[in-house]
C-alpha atoms as a PDB file:
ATOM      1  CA  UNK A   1    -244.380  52.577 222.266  1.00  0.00           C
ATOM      2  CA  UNK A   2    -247.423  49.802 222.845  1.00  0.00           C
ATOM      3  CA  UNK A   3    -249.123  51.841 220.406  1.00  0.00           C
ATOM      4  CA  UNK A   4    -246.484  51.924 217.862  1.00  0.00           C
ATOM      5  CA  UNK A   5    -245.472  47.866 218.351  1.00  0.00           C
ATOM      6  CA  UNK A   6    -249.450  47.224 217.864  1.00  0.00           C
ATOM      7  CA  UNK A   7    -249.977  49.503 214.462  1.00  0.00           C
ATOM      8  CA  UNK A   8    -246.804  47.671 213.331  1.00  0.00           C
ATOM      9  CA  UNK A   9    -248.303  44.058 213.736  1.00  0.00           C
ATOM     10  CA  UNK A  10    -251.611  45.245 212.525  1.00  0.00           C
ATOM     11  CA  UNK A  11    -250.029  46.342 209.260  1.00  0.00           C
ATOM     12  CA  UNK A  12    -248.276  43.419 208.967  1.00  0.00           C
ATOM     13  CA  UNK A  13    -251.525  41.004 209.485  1.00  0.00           C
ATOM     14  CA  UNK A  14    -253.273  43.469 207.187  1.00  0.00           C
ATOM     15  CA  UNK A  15    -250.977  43.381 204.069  1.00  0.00           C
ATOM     16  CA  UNK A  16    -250.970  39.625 204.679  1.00  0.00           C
ATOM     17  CA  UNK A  17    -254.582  39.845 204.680  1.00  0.00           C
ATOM     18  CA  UNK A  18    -254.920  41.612 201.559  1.00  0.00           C
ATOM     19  CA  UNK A  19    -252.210  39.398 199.663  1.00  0.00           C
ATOM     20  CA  UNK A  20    -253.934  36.201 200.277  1.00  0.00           C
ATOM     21  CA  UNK A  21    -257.722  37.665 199.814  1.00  0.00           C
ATOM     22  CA  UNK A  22    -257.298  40.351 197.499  1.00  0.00           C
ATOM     23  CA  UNK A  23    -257.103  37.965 193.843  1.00  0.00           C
ATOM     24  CA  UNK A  24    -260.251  36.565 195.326  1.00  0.00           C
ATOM     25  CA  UNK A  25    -262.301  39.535 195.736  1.00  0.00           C
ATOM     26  CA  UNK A  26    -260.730  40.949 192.428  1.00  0.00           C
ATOM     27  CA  UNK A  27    -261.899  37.778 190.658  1.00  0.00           C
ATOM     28  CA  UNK A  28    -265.518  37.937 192.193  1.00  0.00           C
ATOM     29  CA  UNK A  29    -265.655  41.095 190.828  1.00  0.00           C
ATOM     30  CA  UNK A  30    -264.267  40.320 187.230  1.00  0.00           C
ATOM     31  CA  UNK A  31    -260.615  41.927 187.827  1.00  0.00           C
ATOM     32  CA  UNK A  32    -258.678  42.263 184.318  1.00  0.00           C
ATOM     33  CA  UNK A  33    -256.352  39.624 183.097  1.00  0.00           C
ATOM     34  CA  UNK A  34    -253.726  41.962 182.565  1.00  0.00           C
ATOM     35  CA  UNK A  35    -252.354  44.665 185.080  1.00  0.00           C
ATOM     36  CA  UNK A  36    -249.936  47.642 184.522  1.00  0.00           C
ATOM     37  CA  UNK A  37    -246.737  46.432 186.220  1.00  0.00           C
ATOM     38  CA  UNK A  38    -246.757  47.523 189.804  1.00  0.00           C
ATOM     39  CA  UNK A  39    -243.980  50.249 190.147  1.00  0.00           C
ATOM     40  CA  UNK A  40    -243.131  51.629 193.893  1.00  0.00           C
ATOM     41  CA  UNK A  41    -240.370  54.197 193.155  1.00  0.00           C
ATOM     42  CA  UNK A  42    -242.123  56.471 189.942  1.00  0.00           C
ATOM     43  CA  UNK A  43    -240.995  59.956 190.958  1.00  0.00           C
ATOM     44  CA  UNK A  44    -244.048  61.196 188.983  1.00  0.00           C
ATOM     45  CA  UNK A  45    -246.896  59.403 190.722  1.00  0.00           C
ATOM     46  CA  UNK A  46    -244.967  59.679 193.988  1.00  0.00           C
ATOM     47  CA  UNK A  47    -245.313  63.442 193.313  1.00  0.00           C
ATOM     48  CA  UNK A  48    -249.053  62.745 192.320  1.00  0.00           C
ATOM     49  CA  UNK A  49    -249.675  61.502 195.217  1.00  0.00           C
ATOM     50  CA  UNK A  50    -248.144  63.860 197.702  1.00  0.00           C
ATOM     51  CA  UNK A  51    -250.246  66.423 195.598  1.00  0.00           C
ATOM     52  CA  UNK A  52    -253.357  64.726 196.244  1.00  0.00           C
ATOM     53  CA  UNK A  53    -252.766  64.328 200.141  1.00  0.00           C
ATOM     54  CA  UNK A  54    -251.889  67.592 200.635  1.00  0.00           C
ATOM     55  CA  UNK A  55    -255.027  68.657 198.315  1.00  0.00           C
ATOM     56  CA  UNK A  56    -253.110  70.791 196.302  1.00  0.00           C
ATOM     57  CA  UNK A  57    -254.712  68.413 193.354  1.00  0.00           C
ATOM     58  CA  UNK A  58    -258.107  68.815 193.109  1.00  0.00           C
ATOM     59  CA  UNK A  59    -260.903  67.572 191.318  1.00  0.00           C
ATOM     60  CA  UNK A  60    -259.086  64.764 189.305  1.00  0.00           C
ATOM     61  CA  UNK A  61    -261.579  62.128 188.212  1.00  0.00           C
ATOM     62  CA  UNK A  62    -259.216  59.280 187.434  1.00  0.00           C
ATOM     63  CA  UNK A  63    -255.685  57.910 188.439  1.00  0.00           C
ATOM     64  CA  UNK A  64    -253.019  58.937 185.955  1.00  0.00           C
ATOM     65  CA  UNK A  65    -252.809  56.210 183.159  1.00  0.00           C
ATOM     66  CA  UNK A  66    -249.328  55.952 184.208  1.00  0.00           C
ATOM     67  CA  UNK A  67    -249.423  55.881 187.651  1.00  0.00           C
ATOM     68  CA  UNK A  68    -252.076  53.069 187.914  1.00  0.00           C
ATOM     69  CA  UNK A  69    -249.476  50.277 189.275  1.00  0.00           C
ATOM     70  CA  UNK A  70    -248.116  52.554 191.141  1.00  0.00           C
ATOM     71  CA  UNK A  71    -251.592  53.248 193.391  1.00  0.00           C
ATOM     72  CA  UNK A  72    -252.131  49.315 192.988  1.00  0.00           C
ATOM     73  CA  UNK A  73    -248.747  48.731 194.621  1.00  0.00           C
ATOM     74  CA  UNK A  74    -249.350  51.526 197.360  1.00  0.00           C
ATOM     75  CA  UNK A  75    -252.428  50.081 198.613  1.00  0.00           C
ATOM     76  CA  UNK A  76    -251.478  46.452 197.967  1.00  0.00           C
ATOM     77  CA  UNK A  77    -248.118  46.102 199.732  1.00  0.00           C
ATOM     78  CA  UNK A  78    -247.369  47.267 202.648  1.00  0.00           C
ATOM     79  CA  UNK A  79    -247.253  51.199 202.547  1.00  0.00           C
ATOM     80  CA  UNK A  80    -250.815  52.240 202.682  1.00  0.00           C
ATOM     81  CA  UNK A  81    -251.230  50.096 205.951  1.00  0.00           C
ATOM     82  CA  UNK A  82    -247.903  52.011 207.165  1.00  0.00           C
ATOM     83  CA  UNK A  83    -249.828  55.349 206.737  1.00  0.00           C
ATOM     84  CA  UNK A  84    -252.997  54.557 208.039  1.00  0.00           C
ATOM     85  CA  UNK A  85    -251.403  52.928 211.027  1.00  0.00           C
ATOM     86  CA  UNK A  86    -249.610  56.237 211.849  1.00  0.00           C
ATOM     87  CA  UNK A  87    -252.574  58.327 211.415  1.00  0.00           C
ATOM     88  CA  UNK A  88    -254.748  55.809 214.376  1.00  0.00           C
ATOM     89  CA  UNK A  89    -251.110  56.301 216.249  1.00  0.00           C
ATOM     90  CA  UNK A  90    -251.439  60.523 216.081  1.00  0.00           C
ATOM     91  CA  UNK A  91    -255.571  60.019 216.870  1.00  0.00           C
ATOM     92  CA  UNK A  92    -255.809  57.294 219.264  1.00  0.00           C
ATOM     93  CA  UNK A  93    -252.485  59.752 221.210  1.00  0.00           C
ATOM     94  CA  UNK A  94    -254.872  62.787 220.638  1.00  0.00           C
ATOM     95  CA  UNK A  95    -257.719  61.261 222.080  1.00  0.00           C
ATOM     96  CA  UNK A  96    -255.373  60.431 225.256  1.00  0.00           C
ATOM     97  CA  UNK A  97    -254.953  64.128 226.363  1.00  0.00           C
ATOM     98  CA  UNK A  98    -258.613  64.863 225.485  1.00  0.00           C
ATOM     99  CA  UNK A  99    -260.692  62.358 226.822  1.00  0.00           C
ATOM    100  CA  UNK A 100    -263.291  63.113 229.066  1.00  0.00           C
ATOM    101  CA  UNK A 101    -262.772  62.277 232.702  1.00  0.00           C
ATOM    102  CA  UNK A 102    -264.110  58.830 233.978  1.00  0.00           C
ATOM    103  CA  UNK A 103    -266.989  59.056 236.293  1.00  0.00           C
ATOM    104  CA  UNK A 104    -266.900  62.706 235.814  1.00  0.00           C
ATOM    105  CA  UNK A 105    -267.802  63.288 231.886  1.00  0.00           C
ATOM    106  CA  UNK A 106    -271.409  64.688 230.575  1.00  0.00           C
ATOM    107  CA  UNK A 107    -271.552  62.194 227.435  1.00  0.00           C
ATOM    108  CA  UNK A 108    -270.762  64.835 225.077  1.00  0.00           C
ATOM    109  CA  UNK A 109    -267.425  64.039 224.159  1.00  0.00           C
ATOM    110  CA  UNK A 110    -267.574  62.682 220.391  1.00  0.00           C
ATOM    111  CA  UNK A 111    -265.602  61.432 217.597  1.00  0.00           C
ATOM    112  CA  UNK A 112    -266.567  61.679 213.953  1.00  0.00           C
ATOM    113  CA  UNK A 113    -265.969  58.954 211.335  1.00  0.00           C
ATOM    114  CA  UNK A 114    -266.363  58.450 207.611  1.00  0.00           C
ATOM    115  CA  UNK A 115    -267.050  55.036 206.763  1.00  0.00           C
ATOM    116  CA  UNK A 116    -265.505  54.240 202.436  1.00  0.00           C
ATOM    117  CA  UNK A 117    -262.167  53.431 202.995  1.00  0.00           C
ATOM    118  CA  UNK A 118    -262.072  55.142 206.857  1.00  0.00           C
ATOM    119  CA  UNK A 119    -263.560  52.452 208.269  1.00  0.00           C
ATOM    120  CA  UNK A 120    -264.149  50.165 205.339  1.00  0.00           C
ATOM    121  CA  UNK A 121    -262.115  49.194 202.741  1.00  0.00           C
ATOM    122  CA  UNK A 122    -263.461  49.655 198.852  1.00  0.00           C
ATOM    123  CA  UNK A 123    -259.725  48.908 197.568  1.00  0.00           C
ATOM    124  CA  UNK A 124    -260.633  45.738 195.752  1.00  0.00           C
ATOM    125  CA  UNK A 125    -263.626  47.451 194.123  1.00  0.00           C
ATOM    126  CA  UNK A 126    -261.177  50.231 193.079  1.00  0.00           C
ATOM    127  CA  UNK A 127    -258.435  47.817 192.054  1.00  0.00           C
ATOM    128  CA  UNK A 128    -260.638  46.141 189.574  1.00  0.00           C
ATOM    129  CA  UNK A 129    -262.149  48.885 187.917  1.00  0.00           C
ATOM    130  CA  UNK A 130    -258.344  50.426 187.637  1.00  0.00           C
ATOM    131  CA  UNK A 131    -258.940  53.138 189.766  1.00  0.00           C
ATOM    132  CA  UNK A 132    -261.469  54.552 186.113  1.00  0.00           C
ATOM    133  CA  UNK A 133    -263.955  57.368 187.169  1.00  0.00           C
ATOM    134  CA  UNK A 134    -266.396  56.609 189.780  1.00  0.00           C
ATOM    135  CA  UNK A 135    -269.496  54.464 188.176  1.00  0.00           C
ATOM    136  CA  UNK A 136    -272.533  55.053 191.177  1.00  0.00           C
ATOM    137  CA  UNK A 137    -274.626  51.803 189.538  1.00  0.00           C
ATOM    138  CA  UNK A 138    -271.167  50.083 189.707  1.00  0.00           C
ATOM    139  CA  UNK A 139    -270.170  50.710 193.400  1.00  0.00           C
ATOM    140  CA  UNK A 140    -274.162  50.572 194.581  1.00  0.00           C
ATOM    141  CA  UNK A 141    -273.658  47.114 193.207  1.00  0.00           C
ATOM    142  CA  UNK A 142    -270.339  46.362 194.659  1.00  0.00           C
ATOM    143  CA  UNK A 143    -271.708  48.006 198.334  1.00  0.00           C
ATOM    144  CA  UNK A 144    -274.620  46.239 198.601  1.00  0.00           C
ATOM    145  CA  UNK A 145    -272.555  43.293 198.606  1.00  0.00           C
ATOM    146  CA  UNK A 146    -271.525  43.451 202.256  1.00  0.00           C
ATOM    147  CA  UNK A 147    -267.713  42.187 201.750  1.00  0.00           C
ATOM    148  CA  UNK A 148    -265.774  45.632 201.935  1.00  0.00           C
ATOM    149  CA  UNK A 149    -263.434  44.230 204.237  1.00  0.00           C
ATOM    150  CA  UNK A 150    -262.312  46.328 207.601  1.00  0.00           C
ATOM    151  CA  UNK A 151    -259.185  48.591 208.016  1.00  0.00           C
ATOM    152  CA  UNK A 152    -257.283  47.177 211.103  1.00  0.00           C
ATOM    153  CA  UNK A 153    -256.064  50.534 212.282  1.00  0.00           C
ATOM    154  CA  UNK A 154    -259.476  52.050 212.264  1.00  0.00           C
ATOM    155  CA  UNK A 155    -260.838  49.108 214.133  1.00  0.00           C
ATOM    156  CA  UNK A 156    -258.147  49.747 216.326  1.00  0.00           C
ATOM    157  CA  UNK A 157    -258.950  53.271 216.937  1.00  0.00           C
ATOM    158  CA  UNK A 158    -262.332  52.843 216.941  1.00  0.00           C
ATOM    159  CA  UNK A 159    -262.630  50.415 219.922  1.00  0.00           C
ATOM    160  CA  UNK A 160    -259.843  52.691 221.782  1.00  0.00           C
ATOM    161  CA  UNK A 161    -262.010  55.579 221.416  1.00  0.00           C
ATOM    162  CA  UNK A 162    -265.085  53.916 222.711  1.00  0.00           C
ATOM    163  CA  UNK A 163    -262.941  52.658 225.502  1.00  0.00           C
ATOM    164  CA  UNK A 164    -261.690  56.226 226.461  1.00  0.00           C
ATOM    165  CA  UNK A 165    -265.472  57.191 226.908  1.00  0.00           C
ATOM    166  CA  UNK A 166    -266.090  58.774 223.719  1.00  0.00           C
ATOM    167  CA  UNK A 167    -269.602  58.900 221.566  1.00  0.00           C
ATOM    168  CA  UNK A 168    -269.002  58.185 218.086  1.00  0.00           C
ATOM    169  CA  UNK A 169    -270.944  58.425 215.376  1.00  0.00           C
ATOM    170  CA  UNK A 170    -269.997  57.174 211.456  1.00  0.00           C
ATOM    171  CA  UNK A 171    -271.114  59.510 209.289  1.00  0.00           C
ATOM    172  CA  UNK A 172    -271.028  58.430 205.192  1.00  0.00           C
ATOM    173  CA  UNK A 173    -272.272  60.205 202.049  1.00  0.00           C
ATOM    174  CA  UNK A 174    -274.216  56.326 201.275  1.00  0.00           C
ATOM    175  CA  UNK A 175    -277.891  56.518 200.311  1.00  0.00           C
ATOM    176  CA  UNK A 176    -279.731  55.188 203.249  1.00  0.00           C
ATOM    177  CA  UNK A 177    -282.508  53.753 201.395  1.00  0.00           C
ATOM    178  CA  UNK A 178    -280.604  51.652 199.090  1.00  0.00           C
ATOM    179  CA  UNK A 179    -277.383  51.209 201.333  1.00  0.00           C
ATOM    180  CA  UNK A 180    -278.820  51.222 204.668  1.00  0.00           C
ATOM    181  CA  UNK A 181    -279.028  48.157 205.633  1.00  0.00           C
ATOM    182  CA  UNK A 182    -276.173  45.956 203.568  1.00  0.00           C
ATOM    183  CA  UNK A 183    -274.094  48.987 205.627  1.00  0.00           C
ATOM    184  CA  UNK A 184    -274.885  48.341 208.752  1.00  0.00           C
ATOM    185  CA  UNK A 185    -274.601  44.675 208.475  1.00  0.00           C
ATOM    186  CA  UNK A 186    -271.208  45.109 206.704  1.00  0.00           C
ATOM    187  CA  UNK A 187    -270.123  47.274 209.569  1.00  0.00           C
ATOM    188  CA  UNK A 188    -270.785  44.706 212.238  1.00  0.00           C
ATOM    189  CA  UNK A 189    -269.145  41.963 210.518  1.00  0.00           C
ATOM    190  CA  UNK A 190    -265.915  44.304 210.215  1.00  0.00           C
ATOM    191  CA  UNK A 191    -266.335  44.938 213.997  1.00  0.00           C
ATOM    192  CA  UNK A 192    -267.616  47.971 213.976  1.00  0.00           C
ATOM    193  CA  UNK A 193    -270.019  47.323 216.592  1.00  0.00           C
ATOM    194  CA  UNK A 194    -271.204  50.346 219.660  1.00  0.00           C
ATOM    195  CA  UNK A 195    -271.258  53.215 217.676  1.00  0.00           C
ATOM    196  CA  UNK A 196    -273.395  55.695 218.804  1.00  0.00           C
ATOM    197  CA  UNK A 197    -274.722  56.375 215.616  1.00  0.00           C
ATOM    198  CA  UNK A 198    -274.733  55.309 211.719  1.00  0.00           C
ATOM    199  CA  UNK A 199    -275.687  58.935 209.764  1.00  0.00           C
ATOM    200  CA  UNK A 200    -276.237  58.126 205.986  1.00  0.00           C
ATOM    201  CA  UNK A 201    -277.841  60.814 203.390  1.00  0.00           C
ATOM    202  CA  UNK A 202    -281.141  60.888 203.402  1.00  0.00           C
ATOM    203  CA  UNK A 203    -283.985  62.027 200.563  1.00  0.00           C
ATOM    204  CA  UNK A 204    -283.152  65.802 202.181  1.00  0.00           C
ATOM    205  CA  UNK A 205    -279.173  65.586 200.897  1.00  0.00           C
ATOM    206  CA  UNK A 206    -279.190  63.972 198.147  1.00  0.00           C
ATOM    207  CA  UNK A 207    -277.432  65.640 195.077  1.00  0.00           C
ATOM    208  CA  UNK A 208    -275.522  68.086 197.720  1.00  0.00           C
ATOM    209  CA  UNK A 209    -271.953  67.994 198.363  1.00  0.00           C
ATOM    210  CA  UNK A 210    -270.249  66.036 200.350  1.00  0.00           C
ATOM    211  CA  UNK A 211    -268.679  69.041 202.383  1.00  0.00           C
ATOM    212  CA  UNK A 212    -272.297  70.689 202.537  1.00  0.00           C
ATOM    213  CA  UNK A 213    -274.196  67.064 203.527  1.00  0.00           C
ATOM    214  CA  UNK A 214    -271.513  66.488 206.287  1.00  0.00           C
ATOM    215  CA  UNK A 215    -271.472  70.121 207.637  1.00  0.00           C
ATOM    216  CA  UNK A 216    -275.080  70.000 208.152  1.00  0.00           C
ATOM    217  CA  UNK A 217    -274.914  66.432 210.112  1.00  0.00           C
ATOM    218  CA  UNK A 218    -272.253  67.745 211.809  1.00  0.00           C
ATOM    219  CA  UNK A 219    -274.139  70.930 212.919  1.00  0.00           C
ATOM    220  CA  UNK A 220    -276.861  69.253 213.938  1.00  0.00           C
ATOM    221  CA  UNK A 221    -274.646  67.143 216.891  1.00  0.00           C
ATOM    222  CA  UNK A 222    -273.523  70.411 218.113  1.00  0.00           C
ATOM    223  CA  UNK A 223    -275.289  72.795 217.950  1.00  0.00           C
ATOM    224  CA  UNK A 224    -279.115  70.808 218.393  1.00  0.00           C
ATOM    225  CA  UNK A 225    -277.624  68.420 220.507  1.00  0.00           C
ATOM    226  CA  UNK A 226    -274.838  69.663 222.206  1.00  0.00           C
ATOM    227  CA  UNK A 227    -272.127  67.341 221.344  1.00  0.00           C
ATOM    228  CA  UNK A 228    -268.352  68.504 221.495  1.00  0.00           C
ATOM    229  CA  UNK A 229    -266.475  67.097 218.203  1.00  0.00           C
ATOM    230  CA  UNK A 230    -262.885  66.465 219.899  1.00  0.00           C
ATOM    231  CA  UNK A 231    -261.831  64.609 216.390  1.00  0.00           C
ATOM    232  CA  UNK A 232    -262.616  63.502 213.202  1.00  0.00           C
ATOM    233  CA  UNK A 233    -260.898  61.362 210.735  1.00  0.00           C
ATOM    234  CA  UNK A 234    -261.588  61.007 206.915  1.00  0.00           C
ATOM    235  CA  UNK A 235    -259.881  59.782 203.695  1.00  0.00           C
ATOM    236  CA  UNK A 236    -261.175  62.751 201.424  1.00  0.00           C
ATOM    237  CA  UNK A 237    -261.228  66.464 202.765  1.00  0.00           C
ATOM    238  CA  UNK A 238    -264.849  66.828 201.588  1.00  0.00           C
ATOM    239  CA  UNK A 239    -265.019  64.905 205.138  1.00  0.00           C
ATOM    240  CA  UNK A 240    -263.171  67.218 206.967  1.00  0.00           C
ATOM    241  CA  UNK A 241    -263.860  70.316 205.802  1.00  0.00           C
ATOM    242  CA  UNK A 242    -267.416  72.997 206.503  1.00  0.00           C
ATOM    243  CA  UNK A 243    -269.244  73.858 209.520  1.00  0.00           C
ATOM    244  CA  UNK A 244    -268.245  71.750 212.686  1.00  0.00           C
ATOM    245  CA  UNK A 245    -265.508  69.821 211.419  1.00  0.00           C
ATOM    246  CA  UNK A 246    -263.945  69.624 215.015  1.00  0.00           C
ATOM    247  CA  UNK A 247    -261.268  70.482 216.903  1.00  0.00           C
ATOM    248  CA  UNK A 248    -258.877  68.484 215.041  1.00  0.00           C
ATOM    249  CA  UNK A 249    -259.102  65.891 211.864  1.00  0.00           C
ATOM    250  CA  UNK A 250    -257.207  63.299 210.668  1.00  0.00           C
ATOM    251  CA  UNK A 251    -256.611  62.750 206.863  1.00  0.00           C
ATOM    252  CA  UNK A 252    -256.376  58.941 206.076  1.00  0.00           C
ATOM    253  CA  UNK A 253    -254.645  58.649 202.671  1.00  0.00           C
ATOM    254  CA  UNK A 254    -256.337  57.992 199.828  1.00  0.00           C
ATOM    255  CA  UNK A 255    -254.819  58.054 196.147  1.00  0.00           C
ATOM    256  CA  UNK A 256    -257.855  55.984 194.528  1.00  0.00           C
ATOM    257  CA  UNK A 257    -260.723  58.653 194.315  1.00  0.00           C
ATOM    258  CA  UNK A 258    -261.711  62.009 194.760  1.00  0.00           C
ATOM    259  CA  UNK A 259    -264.898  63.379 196.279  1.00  0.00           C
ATOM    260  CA  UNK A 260    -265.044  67.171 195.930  1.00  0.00           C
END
């Protein structure tokens, strides 16, 4: 119940958040003058949607025309907070039953998290460029900025994990030459601070797949150095599918993009 009264107030202070910072991030960024009118009951891109979380829609490159007030208004107003605020509830009450003993635990215990929009929040990139197929000059540009504000449930989660005695380790498809550092620094202004670990592709993964990239990071905490994955928790599948993936995931929604 503690759990459910905090994710409630953290939605809250997040869709606040967003309403009075949002215009000013989407004006930095050149945001459109006009938008499709926001729309939260289209059967159709309700449908969409569903379809995408369940990922029975695959490889989509671009948000229906019709459906782009829709996502706007899902991520905007209230909703998307809702959802990601129930998936730290079902994680953080996972991580309860599993977490290693204290005083008695080997260290191995971990947690695996994405970082775009798991941890932090590309929404007002997205929301300017209309949700249009993904542009890698465009969001190396918009990354390297620093500002991608934090999700409040995932900082939530995040510091209840570490409290519980779990390792965890952010793991993001980023190019750690170019994005290394802006990451990290935009990390620990969103309060993601203690990780364990910040694992970004390298020269060796780049122009892999995500799944393949991730399943070979993940592989490498097991079975080299003996970590236990007890959970991990993406927005796309690509993050939570392959080798390794854990003994249970958590899919944060995402309607904005698709990473195959």
């Amino acid at each position: 119940m503690a759990a459910h009264s905090m994710m409630t107030t953290t939605a809250r202070l997040a869709t606040l958040a967003v309403a009075l910072v949002l215009p000013w991030l989407e004006a930095a960024a050149g945001a459109p003058w006009f938008w499709p009118p926001i729309s939260g009951d289209d059967p159709y891109c309700l449908t969409w949607r569903v379809m995408v979380e369940a990922n029975n829609a695959k490889g989509w490159r671009t948000v229906p025309a019709q459906c782009v007030g829709y996502v706007r208004g899902y991520m905007a107003w209230g909703q998307y907070y809702r959802d990601v605020g129930a998936v730290a509830e079902e994680a953080a009450a996972y991580a309860a039953q599993v977490a290693p003993p204290a005083g008695g635990d080997d260290g191995r215990d971990a947690w695996v998290l994405d970082v775009d929009d798991t941890c932090l929040s590309n929404q007002p990139y997205y929301q300017v460029k209309q949700f249009g197929a993904y542009d890698p000059v465009a969001f190396r540009a918009w990354a390297s900025r620093a500002i991608c504000p934090g999700i409040p449930a995932m900082q939530w989660l995040f510091q209840t994990l570490r409290s519980r005695g779990f390792r965890v380790f952010l793991v993001t498809g980023r190019d750690e030459e170019t994005l290394g550092s802006c990451t990290a620094a935009n990390l620990a202004a969103a309060g993601f601070s203690g990780y364990d670990r910040l694992i970004m592709r390298g020269a060796l993964y780049r122009g892999q797949s995500s799944v393949a990239f991730k399943s070979a990071v993940r592989r490498q905490l097991v079975e080299e150095q003996g970590y236990r994955i007890r959970g991990n928790v993406g927005d796309q599948w690509s993050d939570l599918q392959g080798d390794c993936a854990g003994d249970r995931v958590f899919k944060m929604p995402n309607p904005m993009y698709f990473v195959p």
